[in-house]
C-alpha atoms as a PDB file:
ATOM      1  CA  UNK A   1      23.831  -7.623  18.967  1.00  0.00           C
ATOM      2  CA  UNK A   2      21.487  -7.076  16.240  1.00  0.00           C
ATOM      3  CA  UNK A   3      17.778  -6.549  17.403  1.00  0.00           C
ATOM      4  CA  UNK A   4      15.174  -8.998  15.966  1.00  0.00           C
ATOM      5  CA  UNK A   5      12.379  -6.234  16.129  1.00  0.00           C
ATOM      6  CA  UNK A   6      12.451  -3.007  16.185  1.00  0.00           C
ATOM      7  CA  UNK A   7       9.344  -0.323  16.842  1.00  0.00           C
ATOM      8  CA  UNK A   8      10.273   2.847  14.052  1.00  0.00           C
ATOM      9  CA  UNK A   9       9.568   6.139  15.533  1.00  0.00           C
ATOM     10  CA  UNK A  10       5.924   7.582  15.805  1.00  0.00           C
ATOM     11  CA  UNK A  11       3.530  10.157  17.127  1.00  0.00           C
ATOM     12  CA  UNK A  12       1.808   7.859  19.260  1.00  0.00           C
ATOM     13  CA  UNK A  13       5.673   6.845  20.418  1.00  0.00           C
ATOM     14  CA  UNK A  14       6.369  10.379  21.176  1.00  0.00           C
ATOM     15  CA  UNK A  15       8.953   9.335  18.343  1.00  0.00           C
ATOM     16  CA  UNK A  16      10.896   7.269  20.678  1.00  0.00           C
ATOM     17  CA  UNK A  17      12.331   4.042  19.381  1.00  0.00           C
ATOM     18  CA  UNK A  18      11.553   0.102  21.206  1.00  0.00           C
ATOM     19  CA  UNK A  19      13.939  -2.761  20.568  1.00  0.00           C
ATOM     20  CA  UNK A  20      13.750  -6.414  20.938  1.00  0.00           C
ATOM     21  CA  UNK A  21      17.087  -7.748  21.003  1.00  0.00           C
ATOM     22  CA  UNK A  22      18.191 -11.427  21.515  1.00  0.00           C
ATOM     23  CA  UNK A  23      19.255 -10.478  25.110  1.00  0.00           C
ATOM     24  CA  UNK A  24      16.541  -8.568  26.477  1.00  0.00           C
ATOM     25  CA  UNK A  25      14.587  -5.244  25.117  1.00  0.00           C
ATOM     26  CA  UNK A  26      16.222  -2.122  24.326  1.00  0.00           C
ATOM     27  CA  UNK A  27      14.067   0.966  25.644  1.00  0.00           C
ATOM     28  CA  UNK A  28      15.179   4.597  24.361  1.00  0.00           C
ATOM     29  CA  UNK A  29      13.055   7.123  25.406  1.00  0.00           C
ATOM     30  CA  UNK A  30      12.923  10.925  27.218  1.00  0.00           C
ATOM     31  CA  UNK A  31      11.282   9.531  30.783  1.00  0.00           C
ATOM     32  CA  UNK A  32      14.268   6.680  30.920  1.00  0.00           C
ATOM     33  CA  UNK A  33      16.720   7.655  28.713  1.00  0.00           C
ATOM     34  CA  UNK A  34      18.431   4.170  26.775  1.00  0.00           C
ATOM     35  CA  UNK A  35      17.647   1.462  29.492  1.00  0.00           C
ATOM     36  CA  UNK A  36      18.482  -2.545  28.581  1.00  0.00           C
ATOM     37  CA  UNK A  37      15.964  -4.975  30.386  1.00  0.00           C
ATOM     38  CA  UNK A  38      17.548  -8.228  29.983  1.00  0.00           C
ATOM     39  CA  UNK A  39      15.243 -11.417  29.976  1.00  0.00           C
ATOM     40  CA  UNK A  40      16.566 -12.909  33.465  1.00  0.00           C
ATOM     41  CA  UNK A  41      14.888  -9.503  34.842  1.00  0.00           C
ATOM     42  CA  UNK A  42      11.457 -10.037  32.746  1.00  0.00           C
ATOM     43  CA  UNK A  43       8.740 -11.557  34.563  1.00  0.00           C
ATOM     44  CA  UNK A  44       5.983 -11.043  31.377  1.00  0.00           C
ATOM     45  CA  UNK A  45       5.551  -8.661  28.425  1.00  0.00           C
ATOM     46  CA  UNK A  46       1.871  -8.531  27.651  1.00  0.00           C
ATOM     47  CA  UNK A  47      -0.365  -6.266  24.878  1.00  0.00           C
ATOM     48  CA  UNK A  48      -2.837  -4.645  27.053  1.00  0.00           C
ATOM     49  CA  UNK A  49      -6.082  -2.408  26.141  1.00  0.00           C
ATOM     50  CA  UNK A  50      -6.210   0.857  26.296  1.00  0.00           C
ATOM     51  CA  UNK A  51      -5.989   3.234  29.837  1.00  0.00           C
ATOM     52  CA  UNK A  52      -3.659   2.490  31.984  1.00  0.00           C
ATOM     53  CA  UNK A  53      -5.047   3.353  34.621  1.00  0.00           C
ATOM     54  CA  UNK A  54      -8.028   0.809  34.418  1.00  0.00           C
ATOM     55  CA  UNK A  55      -5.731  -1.622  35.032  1.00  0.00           C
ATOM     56  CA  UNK A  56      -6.323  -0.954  38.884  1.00  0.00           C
ATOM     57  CA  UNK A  57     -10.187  -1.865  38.471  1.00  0.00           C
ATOM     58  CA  UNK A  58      -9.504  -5.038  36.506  1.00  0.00           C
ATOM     59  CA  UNK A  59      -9.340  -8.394  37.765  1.00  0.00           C
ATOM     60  CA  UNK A  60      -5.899  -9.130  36.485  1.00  0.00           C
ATOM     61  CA  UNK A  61      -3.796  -8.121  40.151  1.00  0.00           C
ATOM     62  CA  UNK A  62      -0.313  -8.094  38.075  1.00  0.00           C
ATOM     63  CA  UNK A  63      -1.455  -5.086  36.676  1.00  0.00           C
ATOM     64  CA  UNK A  64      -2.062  -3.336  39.838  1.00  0.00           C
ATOM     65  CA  UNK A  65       0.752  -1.694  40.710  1.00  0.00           C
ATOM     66  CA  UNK A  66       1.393   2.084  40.966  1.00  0.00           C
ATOM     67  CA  UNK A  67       4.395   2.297  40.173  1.00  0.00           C
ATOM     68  CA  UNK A  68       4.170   1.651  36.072  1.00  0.00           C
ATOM     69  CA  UNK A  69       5.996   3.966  33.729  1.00  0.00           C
ATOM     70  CA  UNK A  70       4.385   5.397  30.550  1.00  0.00           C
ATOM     71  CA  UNK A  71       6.892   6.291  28.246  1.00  0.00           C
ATOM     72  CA  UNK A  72       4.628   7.778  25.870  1.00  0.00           C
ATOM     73  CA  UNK A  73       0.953   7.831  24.954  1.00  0.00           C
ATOM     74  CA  UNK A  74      -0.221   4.074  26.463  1.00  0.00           C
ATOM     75  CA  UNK A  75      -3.259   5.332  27.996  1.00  0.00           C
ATOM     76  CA  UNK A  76      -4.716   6.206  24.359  1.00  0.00           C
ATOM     77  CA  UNK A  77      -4.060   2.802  22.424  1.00  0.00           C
ATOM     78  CA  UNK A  78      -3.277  -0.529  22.531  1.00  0.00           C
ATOM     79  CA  UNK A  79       0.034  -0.806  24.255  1.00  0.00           C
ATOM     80  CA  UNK A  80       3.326  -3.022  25.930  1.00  0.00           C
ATOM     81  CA  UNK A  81       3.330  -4.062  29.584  1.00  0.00           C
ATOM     82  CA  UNK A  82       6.419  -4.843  30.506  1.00  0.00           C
ATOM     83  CA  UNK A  83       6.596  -6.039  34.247  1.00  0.00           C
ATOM     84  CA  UNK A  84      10.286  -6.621  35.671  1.00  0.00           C
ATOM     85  CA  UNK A  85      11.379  -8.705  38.648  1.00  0.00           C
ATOM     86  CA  UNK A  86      12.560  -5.951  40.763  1.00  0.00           C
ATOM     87  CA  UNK A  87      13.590  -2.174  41.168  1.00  0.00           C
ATOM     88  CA  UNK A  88      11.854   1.389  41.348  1.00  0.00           C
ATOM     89  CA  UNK A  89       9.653   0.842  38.222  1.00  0.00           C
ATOM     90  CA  UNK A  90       7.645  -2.589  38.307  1.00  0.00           C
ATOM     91  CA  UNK A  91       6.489  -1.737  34.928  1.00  0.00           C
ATOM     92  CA  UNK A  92       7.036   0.130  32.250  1.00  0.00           C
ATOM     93  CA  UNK A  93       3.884   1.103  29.575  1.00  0.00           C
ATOM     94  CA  UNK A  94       4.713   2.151  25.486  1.00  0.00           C
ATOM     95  CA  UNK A  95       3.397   2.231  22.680  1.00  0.00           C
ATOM     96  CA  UNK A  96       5.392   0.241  19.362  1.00  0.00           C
ATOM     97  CA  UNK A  97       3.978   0.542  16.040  1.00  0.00           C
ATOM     98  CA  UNK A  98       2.279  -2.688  16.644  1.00  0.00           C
ATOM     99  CA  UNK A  99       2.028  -3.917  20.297  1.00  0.00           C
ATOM    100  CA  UNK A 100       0.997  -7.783  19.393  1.00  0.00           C
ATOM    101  CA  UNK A 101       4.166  -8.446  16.961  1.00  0.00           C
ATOM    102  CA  UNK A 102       6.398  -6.249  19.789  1.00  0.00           C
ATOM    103  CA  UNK A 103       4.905  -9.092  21.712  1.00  0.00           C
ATOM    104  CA  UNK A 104       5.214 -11.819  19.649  1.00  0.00           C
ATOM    105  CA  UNK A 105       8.926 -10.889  18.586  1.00  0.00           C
ATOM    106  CA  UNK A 106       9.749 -10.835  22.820  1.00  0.00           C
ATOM    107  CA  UNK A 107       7.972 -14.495  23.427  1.00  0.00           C
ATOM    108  CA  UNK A 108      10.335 -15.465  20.693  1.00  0.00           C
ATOM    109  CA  UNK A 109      13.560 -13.602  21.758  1.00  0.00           C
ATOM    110  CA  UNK A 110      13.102 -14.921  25.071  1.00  0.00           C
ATOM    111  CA  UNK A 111      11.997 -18.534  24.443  1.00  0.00           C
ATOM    112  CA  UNK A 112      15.527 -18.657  22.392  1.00  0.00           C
ATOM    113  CA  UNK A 113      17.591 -17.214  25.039  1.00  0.00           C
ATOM    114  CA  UNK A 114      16.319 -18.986  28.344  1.00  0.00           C
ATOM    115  CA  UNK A 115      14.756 -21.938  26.278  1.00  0.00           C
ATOM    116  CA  UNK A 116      11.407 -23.122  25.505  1.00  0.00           C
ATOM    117  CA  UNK A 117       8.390 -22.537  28.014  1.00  0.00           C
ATOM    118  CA  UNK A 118      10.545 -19.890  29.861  1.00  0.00           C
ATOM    119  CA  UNK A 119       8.555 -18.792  33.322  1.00  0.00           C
ATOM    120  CA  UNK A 120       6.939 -15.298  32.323  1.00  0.00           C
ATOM    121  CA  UNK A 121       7.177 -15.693  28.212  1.00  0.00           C
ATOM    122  CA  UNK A 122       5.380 -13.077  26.294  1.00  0.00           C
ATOM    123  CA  UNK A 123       1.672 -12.864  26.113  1.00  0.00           C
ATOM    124  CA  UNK A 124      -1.129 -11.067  24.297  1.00  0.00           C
ATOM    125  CA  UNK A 125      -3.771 -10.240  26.397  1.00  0.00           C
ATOM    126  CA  UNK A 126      -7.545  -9.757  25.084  1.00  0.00           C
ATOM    127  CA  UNK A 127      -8.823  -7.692  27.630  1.00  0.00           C
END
């Protein structure tokens, strides 16, 4: 399948390369190597602020767990949350070129593949 959006390489990437794709988004890094999170296994995709690790001392408790993956420089800008349903990693943290169309482009992905007002669509968060 085609993607609908996809994050071109970067420094802030690590030059690692973030794909939305009609089924689910396409993750091809060092840490993970290419890993597929399909939608059914999504629980939210959300632009978040800035240090990760300040997500344990805000009041959001989604963002709490210790077990989140940074695939690249997230604690420096404006990143991807991606929080899954189940397995080692609860969430995964990267950087695309822009974090609130990466966003925008999953909400969109997803609403068409599970249909409209799917539990956990995408979100931008203004914390």
């Amino acid at each position: 399948m085609e993607p609908v959006y996809v994050s071109p390489r970067a420094p802030m990437s690590l030059w690692q390369e973030y794909r939305v794709r009609p089924d689910g988004i396409e993750l091809r890094s060092f840490i993970v190597g290419h890993t597929f999170l399909p939608w059914d296994e999504i629980l939210s995709v959300t632009a978040r602020p800035p240090l990760v690790i300040a997500d344990l001392f805000r009041r959001d408790a989604r963002f709490q767990r210790l077990f989140a993956v940074k695939l690249d420089l997230a604690d420096l800008v404006r990143h991807v949350a991606v929080e899954r349903r189940h397995g080692l990693f609860g969430q995964y943290r990267f950087v695309p070129d822009d974090p609130d169309a990466f966003v925008a482009a999953c909400g969109a992905a997803r609403r068409a593949a599970l249909g409209e007002g799917a539990p956990g669509d995408a979100q931008r968060d203004t914390a």
